[in-house]
N, C-alpha and C. Protein backbone atom coordinates (compact mmCIF):
# COMPACT_ATOMS: atom_id res chain seq x y z
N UNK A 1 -7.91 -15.58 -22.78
CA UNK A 1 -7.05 -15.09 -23.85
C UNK A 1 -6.89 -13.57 -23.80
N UNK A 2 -7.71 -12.85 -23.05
CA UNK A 2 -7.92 -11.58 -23.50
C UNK A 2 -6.69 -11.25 -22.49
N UNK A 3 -6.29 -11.59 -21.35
CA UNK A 3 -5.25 -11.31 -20.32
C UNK A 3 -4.07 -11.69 -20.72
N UNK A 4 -3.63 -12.53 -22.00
CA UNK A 4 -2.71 -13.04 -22.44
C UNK A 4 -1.86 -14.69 -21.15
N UNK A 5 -2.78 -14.71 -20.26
CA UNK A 5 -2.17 -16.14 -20.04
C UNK A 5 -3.24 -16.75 -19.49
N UNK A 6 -3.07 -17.96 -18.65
CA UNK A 6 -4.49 -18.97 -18.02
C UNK A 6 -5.18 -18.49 -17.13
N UNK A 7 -6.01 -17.58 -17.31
CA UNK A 7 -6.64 -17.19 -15.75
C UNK A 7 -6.67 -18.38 -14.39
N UNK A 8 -6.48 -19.72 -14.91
CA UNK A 8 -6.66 -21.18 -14.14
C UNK A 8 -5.37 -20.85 -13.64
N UNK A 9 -4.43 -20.41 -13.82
CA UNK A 9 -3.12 -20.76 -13.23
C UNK A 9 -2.44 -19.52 -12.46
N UNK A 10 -3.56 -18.47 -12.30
CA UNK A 10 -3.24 -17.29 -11.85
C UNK A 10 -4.07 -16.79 -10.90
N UNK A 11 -3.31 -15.85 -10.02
CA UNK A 11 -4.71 -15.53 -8.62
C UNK A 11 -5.17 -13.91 -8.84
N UNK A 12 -6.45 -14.01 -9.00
CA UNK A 12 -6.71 -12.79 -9.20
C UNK A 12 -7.27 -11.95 -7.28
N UNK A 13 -7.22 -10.86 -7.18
CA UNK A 13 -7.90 -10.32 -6.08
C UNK A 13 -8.47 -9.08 -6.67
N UNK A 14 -9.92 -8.95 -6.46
CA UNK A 14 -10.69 -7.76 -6.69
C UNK A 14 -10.72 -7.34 -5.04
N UNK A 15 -9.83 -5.92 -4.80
CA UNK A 15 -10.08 -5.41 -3.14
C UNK A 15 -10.36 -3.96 -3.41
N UNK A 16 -11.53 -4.34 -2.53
CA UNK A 16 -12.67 -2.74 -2.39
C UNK A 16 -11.94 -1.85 -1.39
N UNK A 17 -11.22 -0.83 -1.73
CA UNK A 17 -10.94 0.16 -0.72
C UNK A 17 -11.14 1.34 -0.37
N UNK A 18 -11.09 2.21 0.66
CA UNK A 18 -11.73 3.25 1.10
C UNK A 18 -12.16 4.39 -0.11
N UNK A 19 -10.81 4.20 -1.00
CA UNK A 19 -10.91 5.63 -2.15
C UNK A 19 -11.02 5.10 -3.56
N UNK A 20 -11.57 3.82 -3.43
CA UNK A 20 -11.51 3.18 -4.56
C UNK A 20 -11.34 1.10 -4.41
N UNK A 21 -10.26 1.19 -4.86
CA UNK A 21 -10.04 -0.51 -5.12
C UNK A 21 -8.11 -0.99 -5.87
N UNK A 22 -8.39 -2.31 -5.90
CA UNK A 22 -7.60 -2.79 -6.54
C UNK A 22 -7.53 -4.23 -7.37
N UNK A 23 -7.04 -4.27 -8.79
CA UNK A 23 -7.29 -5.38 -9.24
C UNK A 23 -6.17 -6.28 -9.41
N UNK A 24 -5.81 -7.27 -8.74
CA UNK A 24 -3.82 -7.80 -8.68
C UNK A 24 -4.77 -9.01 -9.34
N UNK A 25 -3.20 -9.65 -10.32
CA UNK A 25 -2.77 -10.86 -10.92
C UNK A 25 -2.25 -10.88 -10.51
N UNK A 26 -1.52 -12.66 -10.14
CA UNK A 26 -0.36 -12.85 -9.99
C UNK A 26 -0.39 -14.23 -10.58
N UNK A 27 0.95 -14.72 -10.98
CA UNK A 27 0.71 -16.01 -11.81
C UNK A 27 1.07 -16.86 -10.23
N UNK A 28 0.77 -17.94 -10.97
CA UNK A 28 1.39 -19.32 -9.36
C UNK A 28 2.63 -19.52 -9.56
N UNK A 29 3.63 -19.56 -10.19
CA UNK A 29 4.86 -19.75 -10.21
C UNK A 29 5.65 -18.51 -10.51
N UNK A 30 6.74 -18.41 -9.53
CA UNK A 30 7.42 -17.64 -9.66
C UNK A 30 8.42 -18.01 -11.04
N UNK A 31 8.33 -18.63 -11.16
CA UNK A 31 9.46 -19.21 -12.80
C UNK A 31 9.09 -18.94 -13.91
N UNK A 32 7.16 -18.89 -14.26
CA UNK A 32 6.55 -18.51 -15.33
C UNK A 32 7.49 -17.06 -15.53
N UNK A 33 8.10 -16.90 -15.99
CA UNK A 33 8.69 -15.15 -16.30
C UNK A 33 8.03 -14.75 -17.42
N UNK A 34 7.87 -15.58 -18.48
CA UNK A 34 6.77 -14.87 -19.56
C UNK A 34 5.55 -14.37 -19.53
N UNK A 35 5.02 -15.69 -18.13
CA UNK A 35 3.39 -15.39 -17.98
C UNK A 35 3.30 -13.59 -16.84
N UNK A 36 4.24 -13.40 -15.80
CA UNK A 36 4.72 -12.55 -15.44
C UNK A 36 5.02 -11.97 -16.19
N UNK A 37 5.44 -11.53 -17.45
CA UNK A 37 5.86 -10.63 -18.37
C UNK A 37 4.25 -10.01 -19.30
N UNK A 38 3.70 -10.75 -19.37
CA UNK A 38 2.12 -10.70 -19.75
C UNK A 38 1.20 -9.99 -18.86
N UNK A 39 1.27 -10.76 -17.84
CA UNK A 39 0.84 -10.07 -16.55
C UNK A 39 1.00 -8.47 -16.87
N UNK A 40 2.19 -8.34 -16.57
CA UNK A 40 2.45 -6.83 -16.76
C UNK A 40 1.71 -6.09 -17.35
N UNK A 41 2.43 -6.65 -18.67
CA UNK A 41 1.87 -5.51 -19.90
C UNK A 41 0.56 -5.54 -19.83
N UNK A 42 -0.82 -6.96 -19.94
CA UNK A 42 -2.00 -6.92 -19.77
C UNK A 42 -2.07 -5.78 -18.98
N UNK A 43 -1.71 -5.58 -17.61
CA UNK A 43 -2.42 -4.44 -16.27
C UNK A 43 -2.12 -3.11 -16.68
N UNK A 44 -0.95 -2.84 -17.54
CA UNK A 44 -0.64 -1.68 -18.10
C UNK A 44 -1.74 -1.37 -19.65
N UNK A 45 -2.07 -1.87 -20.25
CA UNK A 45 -3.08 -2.23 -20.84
C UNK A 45 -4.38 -1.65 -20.24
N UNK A 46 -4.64 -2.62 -19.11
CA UNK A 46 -6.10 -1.89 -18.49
C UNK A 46 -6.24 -0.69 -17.98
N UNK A 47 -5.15 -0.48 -17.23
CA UNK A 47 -4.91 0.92 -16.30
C UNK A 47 -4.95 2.29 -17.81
N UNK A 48 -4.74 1.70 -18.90
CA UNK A 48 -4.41 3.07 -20.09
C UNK A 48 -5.74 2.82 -20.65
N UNK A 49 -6.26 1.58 -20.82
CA UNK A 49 -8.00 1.92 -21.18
C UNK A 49 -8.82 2.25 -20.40
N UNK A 50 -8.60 2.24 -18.85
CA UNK A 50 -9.69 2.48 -18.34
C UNK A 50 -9.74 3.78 -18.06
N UNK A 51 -7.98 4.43 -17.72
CA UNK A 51 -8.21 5.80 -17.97
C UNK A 51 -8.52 6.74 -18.95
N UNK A 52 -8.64 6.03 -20.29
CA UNK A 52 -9.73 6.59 -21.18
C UNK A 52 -11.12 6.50 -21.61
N UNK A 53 -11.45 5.55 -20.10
CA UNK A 53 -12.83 5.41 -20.55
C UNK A 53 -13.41 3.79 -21.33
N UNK A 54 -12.23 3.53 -21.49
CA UNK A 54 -12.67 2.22 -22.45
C UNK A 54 -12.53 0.69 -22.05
N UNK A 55 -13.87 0.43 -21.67
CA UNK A 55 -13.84 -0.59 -20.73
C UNK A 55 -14.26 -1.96 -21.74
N UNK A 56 -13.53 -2.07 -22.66
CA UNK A 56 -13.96 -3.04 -23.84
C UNK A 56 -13.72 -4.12 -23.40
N UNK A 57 -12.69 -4.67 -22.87
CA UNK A 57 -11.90 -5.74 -22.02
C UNK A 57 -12.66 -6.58 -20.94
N UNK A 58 -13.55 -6.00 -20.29
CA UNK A 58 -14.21 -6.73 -19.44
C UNK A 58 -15.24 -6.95 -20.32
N UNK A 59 -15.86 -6.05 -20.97
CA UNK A 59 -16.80 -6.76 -22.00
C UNK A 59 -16.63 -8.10 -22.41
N UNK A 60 -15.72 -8.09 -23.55
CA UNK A 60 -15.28 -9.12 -24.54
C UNK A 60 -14.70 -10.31 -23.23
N UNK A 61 -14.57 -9.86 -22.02
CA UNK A 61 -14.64 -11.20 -21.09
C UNK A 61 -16.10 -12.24 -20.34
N UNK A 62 -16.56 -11.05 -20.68
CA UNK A 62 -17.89 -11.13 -19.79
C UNK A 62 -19.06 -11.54 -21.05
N UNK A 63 -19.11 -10.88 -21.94
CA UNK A 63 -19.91 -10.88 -23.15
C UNK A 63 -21.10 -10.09 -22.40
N UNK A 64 -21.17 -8.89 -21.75
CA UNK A 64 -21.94 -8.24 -21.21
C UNK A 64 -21.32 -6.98 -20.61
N UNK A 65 -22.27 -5.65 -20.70
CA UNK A 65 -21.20 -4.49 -19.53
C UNK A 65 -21.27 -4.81 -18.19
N UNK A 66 -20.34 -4.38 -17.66
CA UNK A 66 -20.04 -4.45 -16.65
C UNK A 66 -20.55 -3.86 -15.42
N UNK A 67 -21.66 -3.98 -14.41
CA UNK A 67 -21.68 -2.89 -13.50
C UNK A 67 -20.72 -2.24 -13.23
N UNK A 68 -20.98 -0.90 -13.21
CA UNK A 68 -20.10 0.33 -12.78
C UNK A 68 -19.71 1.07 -13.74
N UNK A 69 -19.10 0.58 -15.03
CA UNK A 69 -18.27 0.91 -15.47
C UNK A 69 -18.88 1.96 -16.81
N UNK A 70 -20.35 2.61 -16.34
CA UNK A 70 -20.78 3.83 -17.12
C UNK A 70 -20.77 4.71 -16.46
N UNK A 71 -20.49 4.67 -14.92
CA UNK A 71 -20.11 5.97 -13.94
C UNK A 71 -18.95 5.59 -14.00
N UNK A 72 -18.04 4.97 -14.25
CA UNK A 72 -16.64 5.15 -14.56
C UNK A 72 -16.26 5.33 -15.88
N UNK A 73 -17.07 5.48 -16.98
CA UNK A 73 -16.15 5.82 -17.77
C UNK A 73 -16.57 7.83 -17.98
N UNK A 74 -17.85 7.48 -17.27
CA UNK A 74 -18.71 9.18 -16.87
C UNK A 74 -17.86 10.18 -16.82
N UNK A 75 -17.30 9.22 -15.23
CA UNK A 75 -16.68 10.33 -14.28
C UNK A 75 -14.98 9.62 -14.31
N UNK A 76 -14.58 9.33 -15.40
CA UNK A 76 -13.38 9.32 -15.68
C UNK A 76 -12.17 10.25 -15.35
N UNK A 77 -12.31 11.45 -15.18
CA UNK A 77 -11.56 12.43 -14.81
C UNK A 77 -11.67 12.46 -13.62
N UNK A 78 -12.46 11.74 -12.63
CA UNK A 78 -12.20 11.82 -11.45
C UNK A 78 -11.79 10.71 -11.28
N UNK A 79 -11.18 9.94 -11.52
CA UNK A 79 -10.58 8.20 -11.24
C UNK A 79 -8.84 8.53 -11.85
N UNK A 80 -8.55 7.70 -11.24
CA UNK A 80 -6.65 7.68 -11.36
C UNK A 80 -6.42 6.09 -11.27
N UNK A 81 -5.92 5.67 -12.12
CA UNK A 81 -5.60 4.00 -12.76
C UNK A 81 -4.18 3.96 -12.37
N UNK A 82 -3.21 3.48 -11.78
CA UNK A 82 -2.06 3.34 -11.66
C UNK A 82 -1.88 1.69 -12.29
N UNK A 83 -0.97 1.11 -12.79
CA UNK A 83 -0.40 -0.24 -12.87
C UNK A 83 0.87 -0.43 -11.72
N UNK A 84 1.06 -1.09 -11.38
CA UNK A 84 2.02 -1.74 -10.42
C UNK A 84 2.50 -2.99 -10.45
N UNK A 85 3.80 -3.33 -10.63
CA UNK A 85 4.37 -4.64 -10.60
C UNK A 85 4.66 -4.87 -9.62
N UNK A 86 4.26 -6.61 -9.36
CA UNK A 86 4.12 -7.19 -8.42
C UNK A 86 5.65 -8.59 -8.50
N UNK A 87 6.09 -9.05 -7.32
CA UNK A 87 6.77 -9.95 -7.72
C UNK A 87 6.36 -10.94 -9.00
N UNK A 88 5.34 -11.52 -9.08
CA UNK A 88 4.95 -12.55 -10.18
C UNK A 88 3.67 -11.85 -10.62
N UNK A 89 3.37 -10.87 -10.81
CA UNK A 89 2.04 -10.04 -11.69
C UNK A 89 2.77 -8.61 -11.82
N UNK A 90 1.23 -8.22 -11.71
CA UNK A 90 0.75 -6.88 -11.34
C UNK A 90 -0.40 -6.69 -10.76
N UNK A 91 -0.70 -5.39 -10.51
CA UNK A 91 -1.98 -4.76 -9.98
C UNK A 91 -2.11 -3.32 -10.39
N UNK A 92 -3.30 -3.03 -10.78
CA UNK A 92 -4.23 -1.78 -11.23
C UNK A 92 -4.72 -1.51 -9.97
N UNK A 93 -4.09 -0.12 -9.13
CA UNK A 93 -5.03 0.39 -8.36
C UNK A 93 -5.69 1.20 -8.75
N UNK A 94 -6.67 1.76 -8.59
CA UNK A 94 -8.30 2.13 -8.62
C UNK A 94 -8.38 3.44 -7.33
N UNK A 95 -8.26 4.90 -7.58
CA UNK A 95 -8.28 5.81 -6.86
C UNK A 95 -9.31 6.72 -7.31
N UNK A 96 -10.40 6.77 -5.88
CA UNK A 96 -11.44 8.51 -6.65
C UNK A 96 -11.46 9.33 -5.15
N UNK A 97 -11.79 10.37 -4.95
CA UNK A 97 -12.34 11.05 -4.13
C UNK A 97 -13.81 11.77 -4.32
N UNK A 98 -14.24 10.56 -5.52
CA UNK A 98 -15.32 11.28 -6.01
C UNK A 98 -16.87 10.16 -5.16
N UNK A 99 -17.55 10.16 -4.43
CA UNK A 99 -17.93 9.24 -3.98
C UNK A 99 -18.88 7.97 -4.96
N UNK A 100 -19.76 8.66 -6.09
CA UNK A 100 -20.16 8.30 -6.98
C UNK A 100 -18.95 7.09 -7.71
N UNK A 101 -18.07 7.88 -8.18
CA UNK A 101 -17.30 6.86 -8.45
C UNK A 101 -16.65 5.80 -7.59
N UNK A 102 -16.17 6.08 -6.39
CA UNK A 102 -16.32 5.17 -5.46
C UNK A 102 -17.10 3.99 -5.62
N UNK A 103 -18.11 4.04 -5.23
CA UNK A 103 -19.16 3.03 -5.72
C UNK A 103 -19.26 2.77 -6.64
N UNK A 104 -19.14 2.80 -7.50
CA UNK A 104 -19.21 2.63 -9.08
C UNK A 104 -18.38 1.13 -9.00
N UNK A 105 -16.91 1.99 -9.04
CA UNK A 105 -15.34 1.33 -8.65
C UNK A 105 -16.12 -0.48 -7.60
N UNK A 106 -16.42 -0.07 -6.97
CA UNK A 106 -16.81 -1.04 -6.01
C UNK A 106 -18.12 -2.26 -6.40
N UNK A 107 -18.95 -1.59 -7.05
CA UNK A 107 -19.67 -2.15 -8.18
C UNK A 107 -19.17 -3.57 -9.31
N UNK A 108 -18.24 -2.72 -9.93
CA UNK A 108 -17.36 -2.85 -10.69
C UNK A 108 -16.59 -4.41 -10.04
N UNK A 109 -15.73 -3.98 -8.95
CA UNK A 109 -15.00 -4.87 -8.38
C UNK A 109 -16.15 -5.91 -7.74
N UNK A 110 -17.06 -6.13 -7.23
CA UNK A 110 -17.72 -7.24 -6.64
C UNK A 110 -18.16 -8.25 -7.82
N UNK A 111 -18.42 -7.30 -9.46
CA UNK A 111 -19.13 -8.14 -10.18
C UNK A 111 -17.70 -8.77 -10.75
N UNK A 112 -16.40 -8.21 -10.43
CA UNK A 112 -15.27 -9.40 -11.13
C UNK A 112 -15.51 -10.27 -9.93
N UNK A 113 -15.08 -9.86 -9.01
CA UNK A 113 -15.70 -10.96 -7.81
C UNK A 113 -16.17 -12.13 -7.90
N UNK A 114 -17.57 -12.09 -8.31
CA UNK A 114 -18.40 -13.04 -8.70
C UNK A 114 -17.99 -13.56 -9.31
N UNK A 115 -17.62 -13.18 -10.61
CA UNK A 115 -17.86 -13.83 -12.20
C UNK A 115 -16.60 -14.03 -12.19
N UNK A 116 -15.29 -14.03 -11.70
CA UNK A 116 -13.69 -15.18 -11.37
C UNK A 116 -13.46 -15.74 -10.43
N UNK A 117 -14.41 -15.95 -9.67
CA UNK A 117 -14.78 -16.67 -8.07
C UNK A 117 -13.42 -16.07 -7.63
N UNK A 118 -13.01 -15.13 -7.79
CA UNK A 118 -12.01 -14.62 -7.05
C UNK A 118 -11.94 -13.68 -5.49
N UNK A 119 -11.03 -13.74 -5.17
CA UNK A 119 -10.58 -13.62 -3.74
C UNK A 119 -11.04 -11.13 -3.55
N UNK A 120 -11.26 -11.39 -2.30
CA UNK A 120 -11.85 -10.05 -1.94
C UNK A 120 -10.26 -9.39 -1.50
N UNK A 121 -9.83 -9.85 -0.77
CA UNK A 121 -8.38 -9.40 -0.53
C UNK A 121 -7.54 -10.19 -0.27
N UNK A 122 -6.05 -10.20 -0.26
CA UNK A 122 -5.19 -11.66 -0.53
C UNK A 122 -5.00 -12.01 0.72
N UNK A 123 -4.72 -13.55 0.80
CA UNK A 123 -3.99 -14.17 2.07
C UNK A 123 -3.38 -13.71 2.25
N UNK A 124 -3.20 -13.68 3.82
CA UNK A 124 -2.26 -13.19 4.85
C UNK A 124 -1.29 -14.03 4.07
């Protein structure tokens, strides 16, 4: 509920990258246009809390904090949140040159990993 549609009917990818990461939704049907419309706004949503630090969202998913996300909300000024629309989602990329946060970021991304049995980077 907290993403505004079925996480069951949507593909998430947590991908660890050199300067950071990335977190993509995408729904399974290209026809859902609402759940795609959710999509959106949800990632625009995260990308504006996390660049303030406020990582409440994975909480209230998790019912626990999150690894990483007290050197990310630390070193917040060194992290850059973009949202990006995707044909049927979006994606939050995840940028530091800070290495601490790096890892953090990466932290962060393995424990969504786990805990949405989701994918490390998308199918070819």
């Amino acid at each position: 509920m907290v993403m505004g549609v079925d996480q069951y009917t949507s593909a998430h990818v947590f991908e660890d990258l050199p300067d950071g990461g990335r977190i993509v939704l995408d729904r399974d049907s290209a026809a859902d246009t609402s759940g795609i419309t959710a999509i959106r706004a949800h990632m625009r949503e995260i990308a504006t809390a996390f660049r303030a630090g406020d990582f409440a969202k994975p909480f209230q998913v998790h019912a626990q904090t999150v690894p990483g996300t007290e050197v990310m909300r630390a070193r917040r000024d060194a992290i850059r949140y973009e949202a990006v629309d995707r044909p049927r989602g979006a994606e939050v990329r995840v940028r530091s040159a800070d290495p601490a946060a790096v890892t953090a970021i990466h932290e962060f991304l393995a424990f969504q990993r786990s805990a949405h049995h989701a994918a490390r980077h998308e199918a070819p």
